[in-house]
Protein backbone atom coordinates (compact mmCIF):
# COMPACT_ATOMS: atom_id res chain seq x y z
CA UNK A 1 30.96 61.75 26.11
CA UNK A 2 28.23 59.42 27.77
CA UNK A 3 25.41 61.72 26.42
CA UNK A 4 27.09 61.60 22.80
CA UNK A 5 27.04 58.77 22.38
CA UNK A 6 23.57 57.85 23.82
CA UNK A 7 22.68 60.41 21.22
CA UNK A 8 24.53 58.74 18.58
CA UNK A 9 22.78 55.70 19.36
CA UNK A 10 19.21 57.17 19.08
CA UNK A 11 20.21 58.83 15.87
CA UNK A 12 21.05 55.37 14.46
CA UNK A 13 17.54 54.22 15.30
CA UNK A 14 16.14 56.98 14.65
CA UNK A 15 18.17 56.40 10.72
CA UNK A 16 17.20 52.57 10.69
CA UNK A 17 13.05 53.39 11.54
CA UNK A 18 13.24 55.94 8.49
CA UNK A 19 15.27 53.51 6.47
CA UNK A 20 12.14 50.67 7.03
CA UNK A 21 9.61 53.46 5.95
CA UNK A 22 11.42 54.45 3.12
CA UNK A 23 11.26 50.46 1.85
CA UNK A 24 7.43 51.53 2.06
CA UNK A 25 7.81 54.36 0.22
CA UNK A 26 9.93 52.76 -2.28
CA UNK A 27 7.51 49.93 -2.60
CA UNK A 28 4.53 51.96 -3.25
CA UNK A 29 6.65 54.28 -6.02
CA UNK A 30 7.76 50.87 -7.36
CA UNK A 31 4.40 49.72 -8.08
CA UNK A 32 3.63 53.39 -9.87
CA UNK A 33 6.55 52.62 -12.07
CA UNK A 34 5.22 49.11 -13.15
CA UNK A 35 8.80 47.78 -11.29
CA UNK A 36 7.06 44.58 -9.38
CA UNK A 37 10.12 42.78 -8.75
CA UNK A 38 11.94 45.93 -6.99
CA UNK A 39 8.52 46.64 -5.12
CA UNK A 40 8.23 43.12 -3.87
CA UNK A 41 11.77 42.93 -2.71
CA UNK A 42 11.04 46.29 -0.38
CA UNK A 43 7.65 45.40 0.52
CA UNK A 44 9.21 42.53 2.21
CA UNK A 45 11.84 43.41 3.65
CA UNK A 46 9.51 46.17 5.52
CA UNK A 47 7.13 43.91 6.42
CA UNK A 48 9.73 41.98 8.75
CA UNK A 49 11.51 44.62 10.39
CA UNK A 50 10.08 45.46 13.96
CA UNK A 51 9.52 49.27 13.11
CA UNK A 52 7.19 49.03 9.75
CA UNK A 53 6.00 45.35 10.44
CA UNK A 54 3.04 46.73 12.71
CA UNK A 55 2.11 49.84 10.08
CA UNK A 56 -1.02 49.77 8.54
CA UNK A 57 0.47 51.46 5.44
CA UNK A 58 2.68 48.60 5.16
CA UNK A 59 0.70 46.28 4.67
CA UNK A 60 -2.13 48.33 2.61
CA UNK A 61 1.53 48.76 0.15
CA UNK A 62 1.87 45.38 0.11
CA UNK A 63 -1.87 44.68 -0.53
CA UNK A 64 -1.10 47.19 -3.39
CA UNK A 65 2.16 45.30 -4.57
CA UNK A 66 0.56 41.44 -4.60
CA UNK A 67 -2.68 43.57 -6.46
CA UNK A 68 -0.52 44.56 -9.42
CA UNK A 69 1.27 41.22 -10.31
CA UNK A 70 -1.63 39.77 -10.34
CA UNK A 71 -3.45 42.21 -12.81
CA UNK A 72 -0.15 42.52 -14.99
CA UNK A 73 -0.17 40.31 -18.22
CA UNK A 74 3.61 40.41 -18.29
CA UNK A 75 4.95 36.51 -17.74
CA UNK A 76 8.16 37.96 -15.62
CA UNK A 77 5.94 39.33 -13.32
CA UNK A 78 3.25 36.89 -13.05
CA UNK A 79 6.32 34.76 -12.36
CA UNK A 80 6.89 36.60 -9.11
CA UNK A 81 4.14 35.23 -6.99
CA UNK A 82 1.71 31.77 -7.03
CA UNK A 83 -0.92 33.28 -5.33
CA UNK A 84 -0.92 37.11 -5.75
CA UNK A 85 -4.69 37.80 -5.24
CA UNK A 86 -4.94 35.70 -2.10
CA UNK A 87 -1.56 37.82 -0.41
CA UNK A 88 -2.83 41.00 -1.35
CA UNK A 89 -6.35 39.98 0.29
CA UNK A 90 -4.34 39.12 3.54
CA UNK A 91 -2.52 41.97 3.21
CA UNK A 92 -5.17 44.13 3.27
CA UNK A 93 -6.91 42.23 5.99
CA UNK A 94 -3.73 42.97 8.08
CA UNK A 95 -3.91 46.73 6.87
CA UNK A 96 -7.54 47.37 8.03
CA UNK A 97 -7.00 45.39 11.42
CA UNK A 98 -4.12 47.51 12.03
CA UNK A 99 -5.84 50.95 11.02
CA UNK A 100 -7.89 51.61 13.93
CA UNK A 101 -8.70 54.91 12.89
CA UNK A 102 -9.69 53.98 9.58
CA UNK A 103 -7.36 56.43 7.51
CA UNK A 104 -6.35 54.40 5.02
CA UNK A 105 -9.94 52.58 4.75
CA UNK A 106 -10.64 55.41 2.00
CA UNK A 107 -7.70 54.17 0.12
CA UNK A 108 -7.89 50.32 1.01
CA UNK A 109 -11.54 50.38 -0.71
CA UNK A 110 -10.61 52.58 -3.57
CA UNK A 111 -7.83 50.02 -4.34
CA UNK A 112 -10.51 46.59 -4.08
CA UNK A 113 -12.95 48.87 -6.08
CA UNK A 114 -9.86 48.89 -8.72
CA UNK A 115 -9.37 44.93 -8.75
CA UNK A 116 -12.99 44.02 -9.00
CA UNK A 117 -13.81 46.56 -11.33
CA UNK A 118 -10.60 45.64 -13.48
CA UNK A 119 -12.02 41.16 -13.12
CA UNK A 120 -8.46 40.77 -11.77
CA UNK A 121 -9.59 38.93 -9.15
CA UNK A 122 -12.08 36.94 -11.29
CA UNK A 123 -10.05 36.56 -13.99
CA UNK A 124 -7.34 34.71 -11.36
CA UNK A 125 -10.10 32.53 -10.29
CA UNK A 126 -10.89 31.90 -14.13
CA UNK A 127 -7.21 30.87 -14.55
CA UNK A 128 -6.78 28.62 -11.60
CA UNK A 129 -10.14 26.73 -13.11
CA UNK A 130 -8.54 26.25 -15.91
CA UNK A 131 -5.02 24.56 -14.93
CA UNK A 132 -8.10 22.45 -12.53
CA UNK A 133 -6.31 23.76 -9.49
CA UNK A 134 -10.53 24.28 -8.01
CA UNK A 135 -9.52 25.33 -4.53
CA UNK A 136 -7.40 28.27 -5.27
CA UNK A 137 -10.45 28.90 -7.96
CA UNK A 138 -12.80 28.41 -5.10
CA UNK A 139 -9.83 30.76 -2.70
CA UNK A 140 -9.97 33.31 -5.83
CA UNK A 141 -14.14 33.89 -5.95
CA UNK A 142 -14.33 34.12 -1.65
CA UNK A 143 -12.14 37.05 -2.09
CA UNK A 144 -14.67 38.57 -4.94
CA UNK A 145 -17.38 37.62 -2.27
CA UNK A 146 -15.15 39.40 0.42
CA UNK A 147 -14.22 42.24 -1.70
CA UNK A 148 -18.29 42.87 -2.24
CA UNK A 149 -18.74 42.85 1.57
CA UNK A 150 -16.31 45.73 2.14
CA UNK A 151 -16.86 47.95 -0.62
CA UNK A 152 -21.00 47.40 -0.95
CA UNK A 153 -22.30 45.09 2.21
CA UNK A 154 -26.01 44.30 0.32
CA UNK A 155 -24.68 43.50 -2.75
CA UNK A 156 -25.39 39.60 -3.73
CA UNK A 157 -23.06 38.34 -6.44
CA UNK A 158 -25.65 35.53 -8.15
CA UNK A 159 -22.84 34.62 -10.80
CA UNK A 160 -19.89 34.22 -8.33
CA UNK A 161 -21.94 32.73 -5.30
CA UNK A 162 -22.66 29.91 -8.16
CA UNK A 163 -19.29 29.87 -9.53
CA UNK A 164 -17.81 29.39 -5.95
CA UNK A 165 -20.21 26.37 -5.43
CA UNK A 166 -19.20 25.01 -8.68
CA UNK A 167 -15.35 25.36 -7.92
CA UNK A 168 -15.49 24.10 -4.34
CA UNK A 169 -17.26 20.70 -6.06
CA UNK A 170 -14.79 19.98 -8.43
CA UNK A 171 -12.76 20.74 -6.14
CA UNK A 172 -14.24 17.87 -3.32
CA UNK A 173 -14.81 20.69 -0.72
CA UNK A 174 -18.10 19.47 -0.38
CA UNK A 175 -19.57 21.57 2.31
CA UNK A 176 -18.34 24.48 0.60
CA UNK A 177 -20.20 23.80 -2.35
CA UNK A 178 -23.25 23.13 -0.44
CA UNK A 179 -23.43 25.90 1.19
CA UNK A 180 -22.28 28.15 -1.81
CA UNK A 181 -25.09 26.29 -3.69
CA UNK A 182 -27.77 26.87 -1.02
CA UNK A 183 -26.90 30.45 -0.74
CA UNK A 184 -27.64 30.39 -4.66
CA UNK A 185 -30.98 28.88 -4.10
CA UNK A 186 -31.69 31.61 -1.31
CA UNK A 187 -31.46 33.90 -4.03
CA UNK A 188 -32.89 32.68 -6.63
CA UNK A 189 -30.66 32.03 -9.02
CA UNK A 190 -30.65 29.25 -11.86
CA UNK A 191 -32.58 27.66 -9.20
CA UNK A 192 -33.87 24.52 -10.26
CA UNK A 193 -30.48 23.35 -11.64
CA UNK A 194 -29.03 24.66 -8.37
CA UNK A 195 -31.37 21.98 -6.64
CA UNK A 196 -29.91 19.45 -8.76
CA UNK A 197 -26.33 19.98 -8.28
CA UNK A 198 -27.20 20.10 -4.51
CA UNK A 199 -28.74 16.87 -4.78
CA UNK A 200 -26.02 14.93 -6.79
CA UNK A 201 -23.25 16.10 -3.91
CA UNK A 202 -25.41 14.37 -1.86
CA UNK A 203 -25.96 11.43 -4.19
CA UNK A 204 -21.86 11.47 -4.56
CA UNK A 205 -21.16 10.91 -0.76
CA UNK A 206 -23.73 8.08 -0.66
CA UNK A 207 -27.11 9.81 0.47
CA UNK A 208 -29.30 8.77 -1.50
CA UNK A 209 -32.25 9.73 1.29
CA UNK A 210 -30.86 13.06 1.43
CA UNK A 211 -30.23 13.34 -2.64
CA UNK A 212 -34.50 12.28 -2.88
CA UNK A 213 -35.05 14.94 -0.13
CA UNK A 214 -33.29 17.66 -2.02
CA UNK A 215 -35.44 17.19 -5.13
CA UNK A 216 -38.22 16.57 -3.71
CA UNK A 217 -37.39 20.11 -1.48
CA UNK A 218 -36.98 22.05 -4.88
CA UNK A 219 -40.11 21.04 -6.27
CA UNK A 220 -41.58 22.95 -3.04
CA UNK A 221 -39.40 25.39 -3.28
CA UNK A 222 -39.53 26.05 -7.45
CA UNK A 223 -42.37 24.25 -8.80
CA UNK A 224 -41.97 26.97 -12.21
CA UNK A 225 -38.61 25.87 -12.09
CA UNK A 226 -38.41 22.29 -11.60
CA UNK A 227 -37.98 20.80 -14.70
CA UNK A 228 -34.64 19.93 -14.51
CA UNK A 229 -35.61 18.48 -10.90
CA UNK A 230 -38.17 16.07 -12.62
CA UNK A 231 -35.91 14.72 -14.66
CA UNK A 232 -33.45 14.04 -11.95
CA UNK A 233 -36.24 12.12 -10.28
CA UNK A 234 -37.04 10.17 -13.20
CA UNK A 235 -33.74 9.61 -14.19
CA UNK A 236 -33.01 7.90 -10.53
CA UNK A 237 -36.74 5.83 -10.80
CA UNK A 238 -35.75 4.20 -13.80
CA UNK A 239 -32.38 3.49 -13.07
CA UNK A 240 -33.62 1.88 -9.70
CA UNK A 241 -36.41 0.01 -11.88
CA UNK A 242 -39.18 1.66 -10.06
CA UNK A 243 -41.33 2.44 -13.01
CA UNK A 244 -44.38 3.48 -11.23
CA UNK A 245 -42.89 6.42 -9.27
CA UNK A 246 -41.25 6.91 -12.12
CA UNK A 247 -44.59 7.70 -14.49
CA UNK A 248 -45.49 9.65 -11.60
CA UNK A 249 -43.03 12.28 -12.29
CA UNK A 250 -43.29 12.04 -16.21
CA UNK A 251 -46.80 12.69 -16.36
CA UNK A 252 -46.14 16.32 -13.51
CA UNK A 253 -43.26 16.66 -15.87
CA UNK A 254 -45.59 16.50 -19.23
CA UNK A 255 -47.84 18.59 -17.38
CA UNK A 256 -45.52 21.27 -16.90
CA UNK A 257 -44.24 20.73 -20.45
CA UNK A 258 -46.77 18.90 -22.95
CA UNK A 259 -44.60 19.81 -25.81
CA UNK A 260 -41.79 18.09 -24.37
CA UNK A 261 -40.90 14.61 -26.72
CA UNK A 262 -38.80 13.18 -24.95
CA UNK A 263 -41.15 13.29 -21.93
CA UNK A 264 -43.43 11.27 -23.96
CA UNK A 265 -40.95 8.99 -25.43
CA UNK A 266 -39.66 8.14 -21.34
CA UNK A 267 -43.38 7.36 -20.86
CA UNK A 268 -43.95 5.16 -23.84
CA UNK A 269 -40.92 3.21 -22.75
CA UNK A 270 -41.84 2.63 -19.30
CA UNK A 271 -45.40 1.37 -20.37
CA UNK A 272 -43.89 -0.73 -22.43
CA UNK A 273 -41.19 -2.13 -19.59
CA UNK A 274 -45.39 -2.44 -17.37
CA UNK A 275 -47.31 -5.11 -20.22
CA UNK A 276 -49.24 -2.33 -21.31
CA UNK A 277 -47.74 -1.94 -25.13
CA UNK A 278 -51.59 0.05 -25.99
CA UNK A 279 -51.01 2.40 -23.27
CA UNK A 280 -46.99 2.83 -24.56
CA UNK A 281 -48.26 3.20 -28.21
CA UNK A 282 -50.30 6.08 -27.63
CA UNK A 283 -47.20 7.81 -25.99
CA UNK A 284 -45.10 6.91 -28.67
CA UNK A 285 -47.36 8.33 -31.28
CA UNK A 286 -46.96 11.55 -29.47
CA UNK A 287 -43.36 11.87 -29.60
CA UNK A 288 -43.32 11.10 -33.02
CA UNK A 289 -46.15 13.82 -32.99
CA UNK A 290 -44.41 16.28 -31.71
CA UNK A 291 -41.58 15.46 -33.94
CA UNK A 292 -41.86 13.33 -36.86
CA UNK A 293 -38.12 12.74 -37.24
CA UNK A 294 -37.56 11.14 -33.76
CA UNK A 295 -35.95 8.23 -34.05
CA UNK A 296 -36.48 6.34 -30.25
CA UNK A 297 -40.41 5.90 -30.83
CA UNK A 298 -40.46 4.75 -34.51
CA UNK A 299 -37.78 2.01 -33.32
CA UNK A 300 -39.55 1.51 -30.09
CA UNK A 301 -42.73 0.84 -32.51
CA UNK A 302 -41.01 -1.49 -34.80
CA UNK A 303 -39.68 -3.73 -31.96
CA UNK A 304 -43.20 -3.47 -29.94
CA UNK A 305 -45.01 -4.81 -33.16
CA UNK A 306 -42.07 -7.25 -33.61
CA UNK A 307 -41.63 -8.91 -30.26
CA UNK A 308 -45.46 -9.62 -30.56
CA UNK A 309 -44.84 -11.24 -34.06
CA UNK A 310 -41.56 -13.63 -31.63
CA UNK A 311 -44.96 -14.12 -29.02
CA UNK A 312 -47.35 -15.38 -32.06
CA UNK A 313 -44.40 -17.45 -32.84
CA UNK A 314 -44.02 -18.97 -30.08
CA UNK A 315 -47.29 -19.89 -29.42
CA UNK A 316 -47.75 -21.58 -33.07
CA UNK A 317 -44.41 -24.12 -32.08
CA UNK A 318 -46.85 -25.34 -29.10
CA UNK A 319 -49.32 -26.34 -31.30
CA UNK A 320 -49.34 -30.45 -31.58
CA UNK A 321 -48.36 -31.87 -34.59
CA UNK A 322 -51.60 -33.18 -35.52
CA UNK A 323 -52.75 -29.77 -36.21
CA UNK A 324 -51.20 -28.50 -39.31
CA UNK A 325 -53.92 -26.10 -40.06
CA UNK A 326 -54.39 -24.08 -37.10
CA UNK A 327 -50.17 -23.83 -37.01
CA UNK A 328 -49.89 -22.61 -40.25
CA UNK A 329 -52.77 -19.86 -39.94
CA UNK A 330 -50.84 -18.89 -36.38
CA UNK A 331 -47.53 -18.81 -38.56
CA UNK A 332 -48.84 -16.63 -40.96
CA UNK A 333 -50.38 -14.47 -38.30
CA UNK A 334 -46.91 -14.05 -36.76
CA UNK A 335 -45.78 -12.84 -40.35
CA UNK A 336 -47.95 -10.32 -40.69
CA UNK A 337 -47.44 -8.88 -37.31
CA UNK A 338 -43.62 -9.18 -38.39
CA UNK A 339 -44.70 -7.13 -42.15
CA UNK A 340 -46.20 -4.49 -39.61
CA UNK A 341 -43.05 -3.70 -37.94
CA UNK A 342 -41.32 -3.16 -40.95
CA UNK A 343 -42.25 0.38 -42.01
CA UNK A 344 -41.60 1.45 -38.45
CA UNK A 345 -38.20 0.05 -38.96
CA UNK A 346 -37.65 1.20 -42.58
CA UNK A 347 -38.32 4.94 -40.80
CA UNK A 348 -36.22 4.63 -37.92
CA UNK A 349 -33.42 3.45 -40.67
CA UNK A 350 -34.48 6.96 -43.00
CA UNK A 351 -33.68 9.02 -39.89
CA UNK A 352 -30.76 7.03 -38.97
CA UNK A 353 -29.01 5.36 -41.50
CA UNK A 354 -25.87 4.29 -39.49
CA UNK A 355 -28.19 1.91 -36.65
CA UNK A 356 -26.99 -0.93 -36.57
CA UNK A 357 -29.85 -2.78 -34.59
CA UNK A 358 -32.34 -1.01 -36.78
CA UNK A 359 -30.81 -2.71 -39.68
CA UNK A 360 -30.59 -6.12 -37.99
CA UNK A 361 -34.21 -5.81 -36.98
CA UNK A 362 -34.97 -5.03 -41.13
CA UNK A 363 -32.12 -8.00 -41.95
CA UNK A 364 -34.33 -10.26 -40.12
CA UNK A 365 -37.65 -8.91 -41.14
CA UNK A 366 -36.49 -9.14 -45.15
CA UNK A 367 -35.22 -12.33 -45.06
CA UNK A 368 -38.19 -14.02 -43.19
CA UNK A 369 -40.35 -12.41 -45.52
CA UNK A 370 -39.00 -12.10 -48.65
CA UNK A 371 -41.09 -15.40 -49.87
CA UNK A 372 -44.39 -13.96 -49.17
CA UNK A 373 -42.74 -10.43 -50.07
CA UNK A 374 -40.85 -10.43 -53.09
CA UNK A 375 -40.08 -6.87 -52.75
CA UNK A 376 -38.08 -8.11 -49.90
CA UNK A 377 -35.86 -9.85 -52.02
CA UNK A 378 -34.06 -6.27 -53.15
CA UNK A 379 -34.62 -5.02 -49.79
CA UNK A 380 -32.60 -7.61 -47.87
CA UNK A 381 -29.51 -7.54 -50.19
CA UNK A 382 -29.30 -4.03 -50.12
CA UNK A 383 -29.81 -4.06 -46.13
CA UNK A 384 -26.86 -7.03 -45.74
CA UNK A 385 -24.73 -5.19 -47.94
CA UNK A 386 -24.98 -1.96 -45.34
CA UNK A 387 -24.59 -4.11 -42.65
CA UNK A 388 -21.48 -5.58 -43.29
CA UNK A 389 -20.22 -1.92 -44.68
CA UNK A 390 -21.48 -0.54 -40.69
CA UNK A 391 -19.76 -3.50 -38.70
């Protein structure tokens, strides 16, 4: 009776051990039959008891479970998990550390070759970027990353290495996005914008030393590709009112790109900012060269010619009294420089009718001139009238 019942024991274990496997079993026939929610509830329940829990095929199921909610389009089953691409990556992490022998390694790769071939895996990462949940983005495009280095070691995802970088900023993972970024650069992709973001993470967490250094490093490192670089630097220069590094860069930048306007326009306006309104002219005269509807030089003209016009003005009230002569020849010089801004102005105005400073500049220019100018007279009404329509 003893041995009976020792035999009835084993035979109960032996019953409860098949039971486990056939959870597996069940699992993997669930996710055949598109039934997630049946194949989660078995995968689970096998992965906890103490005879499947330490299977290899177990977990490879489960990989294969997690794997197809996340590629269905079916709400109810997206429903069933969070984070289905990140448990069937740890489930088949578990699976291969399990498989010793690397049976199921055939299977485990056909299965990732499936995913990433299918963009469910990207398309989860695509998802969590848009509800701005970055880091399980940033989770989403490691596992494309980790997915490559199983199924093809030397293969370099350019697109995804970026993406990941991008992700992990938004996200505030910093050194994640630094090193995703520099990983880019080691591979040459986008390159000089890479350089950029690079630099403004390190301009974000104060260093500006080390956001200079990482320009500076990509003009080394991409001089074909650094135009996005210069303008970085000269973006920083004039913000930081150091003009003269800043022409530096604009004239390597106008160099690299002569048919650049804006270039030219950024140049004019920092001559201008030096005393040396000849010098800014010629720049100006470039831009508008290059393209004869840009408005920032033609209004950069008009208020050059018209802030010497204020400076003529000026001097003339310092003349003495007893000198009516020589004030009213410097009064009518300071008119005419005025009438000289005033077709720079009236084109600026053409391009953009909706200025309103442009029109206050012409307002001014009209009215002080319309005795000397009676062509002004129409001129000013019709510029007031626009005025007080714009404000």
């Amino acid at each position: 009776m003893k041995r009976l019942g020792l035999l009835l024991i084993m035979a109960a274990i032996g019953t409860s051990a098949m039971a486990q496997s056939g959870k597996v079993v069940s699992a993997s026939n669930f996710v055949k039959q598109k039934e997630f929610a049946k194949a989660k509830e078995n995968i689970e329940m096998a992965i906890q008891h103490e005879k499947t829990k330490e299977q290899a095929k177990t977990w490879m199921v489960r990989g294969d479970v997690y794997m197809g909610i996340a590629e269905s389009k079916d709400p109810n089953v997206k429903a069933l998990s969070d984070k289905p691409v990140s448990i069937a990556m740890e489930s088949y992490r578990k699976a291969m550390a399990l498989d010793t022998k690397g049976t199921l390694l055939k299977q485990i790769k056909n299965q990732l070759t499936f995913a990433s071939l299918n963009g469910v895996v990207i398309n989860a990462a695509i998802e969590f970027n848009d509800k701005e949940d970055y880091l399980s983005s940033l989770e989403c495009f490691e596992i494309s990353l980790e997915i490559d280095s199983i199924i093809e070691p030397a293969k370099k995802d350019s697109a995804i290495i970026f993406n990941a970088g991008l992700v992990a900023e938004k996200g505030h993972a910093y050194s994640k996005a630094k090193y995703y970024y520099n990983k880019a650069i080691d591979i040459h992709y986008n390159t000089g914008q890479v350089f950029v973001m690079l630099a403004n993470i390190e301009k974000t967490l104060g260093d500006t030393a080390a956001f200079l250094a990482t320009l500076e490093r990509g003009i080394e490192v991409a001089p074909d590709d650094s135009k996005a670089i210069m303008v970085e630097l000269i973006n920083h220069y004039i913000l930081n009112n150091e003009s003269d590094k800043a022409l530096d860069y604009l004239e390597q930048a106008i160099a690299k790109d002569p048919k650049n306007k804006t270039y030219f326009f950024a140049q004019g306006s920092l001559l201008d900012k030096l005393g040396k309104p000849q010098e800014a002219r010629v720049s100006y005269e470039k831009a508008i060269e290059l393209d004869e509807n840009y408005f920032d030089p033609w209004f950069n003209l008009g208020t050059q010619v018209y802030n010497q016009a204020v400076e003529i003005s000026k001097k003339a009230s310092e003349i003495p009294m007893n000198k009516p002569k020589e004030y009213d020849a410097a009064i009518k010089s300071a008119f005419d420089k005025m009438n000289e801004s005033v077709p720079f102005f009236e084109k600026a105005h053409a391009i953009n009718p909706k200025d309103v400073y442009t029109m206050q500049a012409l307002k001014e220019c009209y009215y002080k001139l319309q005795s000397s100018h009676p062509e002004y007279v129409d001129k000013y009404k019709a510029i007031n009238e626009e005025l007080s329509k714009a404000q």
